[in-house]
C-alpha atoms as a PDB file:
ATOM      1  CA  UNK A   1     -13.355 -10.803   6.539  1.00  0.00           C
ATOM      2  CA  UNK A   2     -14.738 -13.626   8.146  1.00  0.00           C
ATOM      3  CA  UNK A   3     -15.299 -14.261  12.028  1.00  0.00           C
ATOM      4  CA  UNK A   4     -16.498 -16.719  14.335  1.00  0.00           C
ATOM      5  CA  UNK A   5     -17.837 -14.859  17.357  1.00  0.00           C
ATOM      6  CA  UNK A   6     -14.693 -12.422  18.400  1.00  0.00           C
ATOM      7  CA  UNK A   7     -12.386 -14.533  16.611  1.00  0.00           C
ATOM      8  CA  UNK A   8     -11.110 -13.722  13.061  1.00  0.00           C
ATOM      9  CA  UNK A   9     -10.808 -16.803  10.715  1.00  0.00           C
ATOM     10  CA  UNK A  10      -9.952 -15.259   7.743  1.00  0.00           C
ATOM     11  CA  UNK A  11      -7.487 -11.735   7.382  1.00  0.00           C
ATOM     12  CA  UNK A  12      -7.350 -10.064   4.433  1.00  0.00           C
ATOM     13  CA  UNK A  13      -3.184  -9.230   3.710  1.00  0.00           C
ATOM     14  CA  UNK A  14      -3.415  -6.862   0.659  1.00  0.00           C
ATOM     15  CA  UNK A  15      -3.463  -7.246  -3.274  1.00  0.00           C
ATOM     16  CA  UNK A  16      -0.616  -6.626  -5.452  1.00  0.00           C
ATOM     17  CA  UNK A  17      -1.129  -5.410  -8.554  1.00  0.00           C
ATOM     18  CA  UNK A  18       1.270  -4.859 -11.870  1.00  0.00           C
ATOM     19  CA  UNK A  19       2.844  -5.862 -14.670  1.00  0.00           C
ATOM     20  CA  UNK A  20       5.530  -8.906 -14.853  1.00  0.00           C
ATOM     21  CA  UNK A  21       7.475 -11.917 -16.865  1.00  0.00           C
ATOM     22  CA  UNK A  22       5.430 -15.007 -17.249  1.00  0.00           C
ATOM     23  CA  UNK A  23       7.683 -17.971 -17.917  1.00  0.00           C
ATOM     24  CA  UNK A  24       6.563 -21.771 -18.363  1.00  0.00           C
ATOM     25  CA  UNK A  25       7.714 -24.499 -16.294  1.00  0.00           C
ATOM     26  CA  UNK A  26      11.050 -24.659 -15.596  1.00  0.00           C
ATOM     27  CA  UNK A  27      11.976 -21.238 -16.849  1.00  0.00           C
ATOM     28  CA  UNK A  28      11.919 -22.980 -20.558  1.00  0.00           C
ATOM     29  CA  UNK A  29      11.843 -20.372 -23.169  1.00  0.00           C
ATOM     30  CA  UNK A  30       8.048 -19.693 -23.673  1.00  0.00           C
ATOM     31  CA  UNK A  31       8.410 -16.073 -21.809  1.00  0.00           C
ATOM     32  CA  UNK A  32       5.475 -13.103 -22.057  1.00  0.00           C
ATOM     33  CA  UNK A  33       4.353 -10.152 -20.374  1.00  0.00           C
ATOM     34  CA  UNK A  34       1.318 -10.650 -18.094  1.00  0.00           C
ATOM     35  CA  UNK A  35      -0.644  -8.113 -16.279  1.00  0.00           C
ATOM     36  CA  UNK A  36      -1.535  -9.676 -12.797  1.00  0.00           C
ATOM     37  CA  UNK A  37      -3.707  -8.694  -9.535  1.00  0.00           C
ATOM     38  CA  UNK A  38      -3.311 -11.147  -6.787  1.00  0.00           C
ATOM     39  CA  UNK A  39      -5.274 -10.824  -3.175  1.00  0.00           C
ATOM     40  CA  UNK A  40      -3.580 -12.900  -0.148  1.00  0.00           C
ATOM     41  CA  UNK A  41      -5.093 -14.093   2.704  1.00  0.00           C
ATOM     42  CA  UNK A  42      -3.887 -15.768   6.401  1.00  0.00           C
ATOM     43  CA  UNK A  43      -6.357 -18.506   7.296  1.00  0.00           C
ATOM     44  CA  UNK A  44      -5.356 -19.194  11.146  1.00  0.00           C
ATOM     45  CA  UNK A  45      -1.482 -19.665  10.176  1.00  0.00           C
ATOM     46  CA  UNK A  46      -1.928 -20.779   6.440  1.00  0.00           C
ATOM     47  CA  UNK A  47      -0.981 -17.938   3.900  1.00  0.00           C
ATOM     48  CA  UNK A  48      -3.258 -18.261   0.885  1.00  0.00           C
ATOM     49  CA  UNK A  49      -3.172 -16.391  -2.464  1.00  0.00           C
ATOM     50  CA  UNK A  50      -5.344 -16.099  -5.875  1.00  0.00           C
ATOM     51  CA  UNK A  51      -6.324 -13.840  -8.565  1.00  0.00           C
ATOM     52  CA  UNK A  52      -6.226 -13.454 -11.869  1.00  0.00           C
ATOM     53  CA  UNK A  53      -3.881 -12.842 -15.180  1.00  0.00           C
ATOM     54  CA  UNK A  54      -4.144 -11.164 -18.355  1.00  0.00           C
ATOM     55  CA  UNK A  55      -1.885 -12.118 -21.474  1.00  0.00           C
ATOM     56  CA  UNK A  56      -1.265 -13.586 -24.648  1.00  0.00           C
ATOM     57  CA  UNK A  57      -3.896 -16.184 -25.304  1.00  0.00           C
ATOM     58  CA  UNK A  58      -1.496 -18.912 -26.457  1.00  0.00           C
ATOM     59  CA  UNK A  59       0.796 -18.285 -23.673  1.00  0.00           C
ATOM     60  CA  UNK A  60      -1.555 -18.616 -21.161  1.00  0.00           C
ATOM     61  CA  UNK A  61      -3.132 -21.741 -22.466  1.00  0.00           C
ATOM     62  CA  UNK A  62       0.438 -23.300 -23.197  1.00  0.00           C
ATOM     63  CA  UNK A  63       1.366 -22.497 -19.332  1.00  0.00           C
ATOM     64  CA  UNK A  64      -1.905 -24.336 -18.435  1.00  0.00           C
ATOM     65  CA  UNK A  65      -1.274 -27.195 -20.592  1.00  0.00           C
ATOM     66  CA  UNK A  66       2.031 -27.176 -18.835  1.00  0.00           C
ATOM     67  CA  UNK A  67       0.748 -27.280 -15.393  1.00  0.00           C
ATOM     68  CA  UNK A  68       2.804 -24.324 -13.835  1.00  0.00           C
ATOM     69  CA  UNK A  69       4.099 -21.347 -14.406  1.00  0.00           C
ATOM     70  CA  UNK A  70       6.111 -18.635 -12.660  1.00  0.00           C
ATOM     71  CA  UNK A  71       5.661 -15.066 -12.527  1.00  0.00           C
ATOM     72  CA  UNK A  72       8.531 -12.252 -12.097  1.00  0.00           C
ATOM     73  CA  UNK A  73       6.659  -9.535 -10.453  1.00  0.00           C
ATOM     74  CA  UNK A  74       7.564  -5.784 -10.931  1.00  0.00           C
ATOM     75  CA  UNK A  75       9.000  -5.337  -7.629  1.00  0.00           C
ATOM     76  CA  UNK A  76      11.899  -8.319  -9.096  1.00  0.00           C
ATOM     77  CA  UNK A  77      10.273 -11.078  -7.077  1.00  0.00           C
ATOM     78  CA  UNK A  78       8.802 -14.217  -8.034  1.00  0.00           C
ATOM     79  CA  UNK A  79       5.977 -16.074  -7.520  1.00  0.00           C
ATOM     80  CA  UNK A  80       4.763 -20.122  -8.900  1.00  0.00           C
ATOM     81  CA  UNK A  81       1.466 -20.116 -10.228  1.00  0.00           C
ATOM     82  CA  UNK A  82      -1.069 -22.576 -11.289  1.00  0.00           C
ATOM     83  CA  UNK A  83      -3.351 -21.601 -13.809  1.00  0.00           C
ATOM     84  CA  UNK A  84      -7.325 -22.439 -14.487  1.00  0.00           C
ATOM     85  CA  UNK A  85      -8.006 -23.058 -17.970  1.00  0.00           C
ATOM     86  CA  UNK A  86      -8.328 -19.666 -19.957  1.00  0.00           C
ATOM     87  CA  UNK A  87     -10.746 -21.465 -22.282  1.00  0.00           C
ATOM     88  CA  UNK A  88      -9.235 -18.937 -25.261  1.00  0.00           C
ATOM     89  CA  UNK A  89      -9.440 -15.919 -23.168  1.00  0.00           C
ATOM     90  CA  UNK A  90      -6.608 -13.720 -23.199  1.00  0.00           C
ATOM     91  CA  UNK A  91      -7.294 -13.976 -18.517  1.00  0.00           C
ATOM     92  CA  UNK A  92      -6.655 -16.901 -16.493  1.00  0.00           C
ATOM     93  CA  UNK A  93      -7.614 -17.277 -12.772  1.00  0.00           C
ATOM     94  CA  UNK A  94      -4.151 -18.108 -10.999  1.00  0.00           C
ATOM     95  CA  UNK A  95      -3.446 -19.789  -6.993  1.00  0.00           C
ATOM     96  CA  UNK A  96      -0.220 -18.625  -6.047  1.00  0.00           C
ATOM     97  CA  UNK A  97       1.901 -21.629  -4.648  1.00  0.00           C
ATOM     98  CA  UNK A  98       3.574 -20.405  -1.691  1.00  0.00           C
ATOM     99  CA  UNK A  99       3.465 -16.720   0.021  1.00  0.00           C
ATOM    100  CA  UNK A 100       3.439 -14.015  -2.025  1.00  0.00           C
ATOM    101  CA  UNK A 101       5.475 -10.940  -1.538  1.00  0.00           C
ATOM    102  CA  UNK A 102       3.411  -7.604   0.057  1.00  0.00           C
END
């Protein structure tokens, strides 16, 4: 947590961790099970979000090829991701677009 004197910049909201539905674009058929841990943040009054995904090497690169993604948590919801290039790992670095559900 960061602060500037007794002020807090930067609060920590929580991490969500699971297992979910990764599908490509816009919900076209390249679908795969991703395990995901993603840490949110509230920056003044901006919500911010990031982590990380595990998965299917070829899905993950074709969803960063694609240039977003969504994810279908466990809990039902969903969240858009963009990925960082998994270079052939089977883990990509995600930023949630939008707020993610706590």
């Amino acid at each position: 947590m960061t602060s500037f004197g007794k002020r807090q910049l930067l609060k920590y909201l929580g991490t969500i961790r699971g297992r979910g539905k990764l599908t490509i674009g816009d919900g076209q058929p390249g679908v795969g099970v991703v395990s995901y841990e993603i840490d949110s943040y509230l920056d003044r009054e901006a919500y911010s979000a990031n982590g990380q995904i595990e998965g299917n090497t070829a899905l993950l690169m074709h969803a960063f090829e694609t240039g977003g993604a969504r994810i279908f948590l466990s809990s039902g919801q969903s969240v858009g991701v963009v990925l960082a290039n998994p270079n052939g790992s089977s883990t990509a670095e995600i930023v949630i677009q939008g707020r993610i559900p706590l």
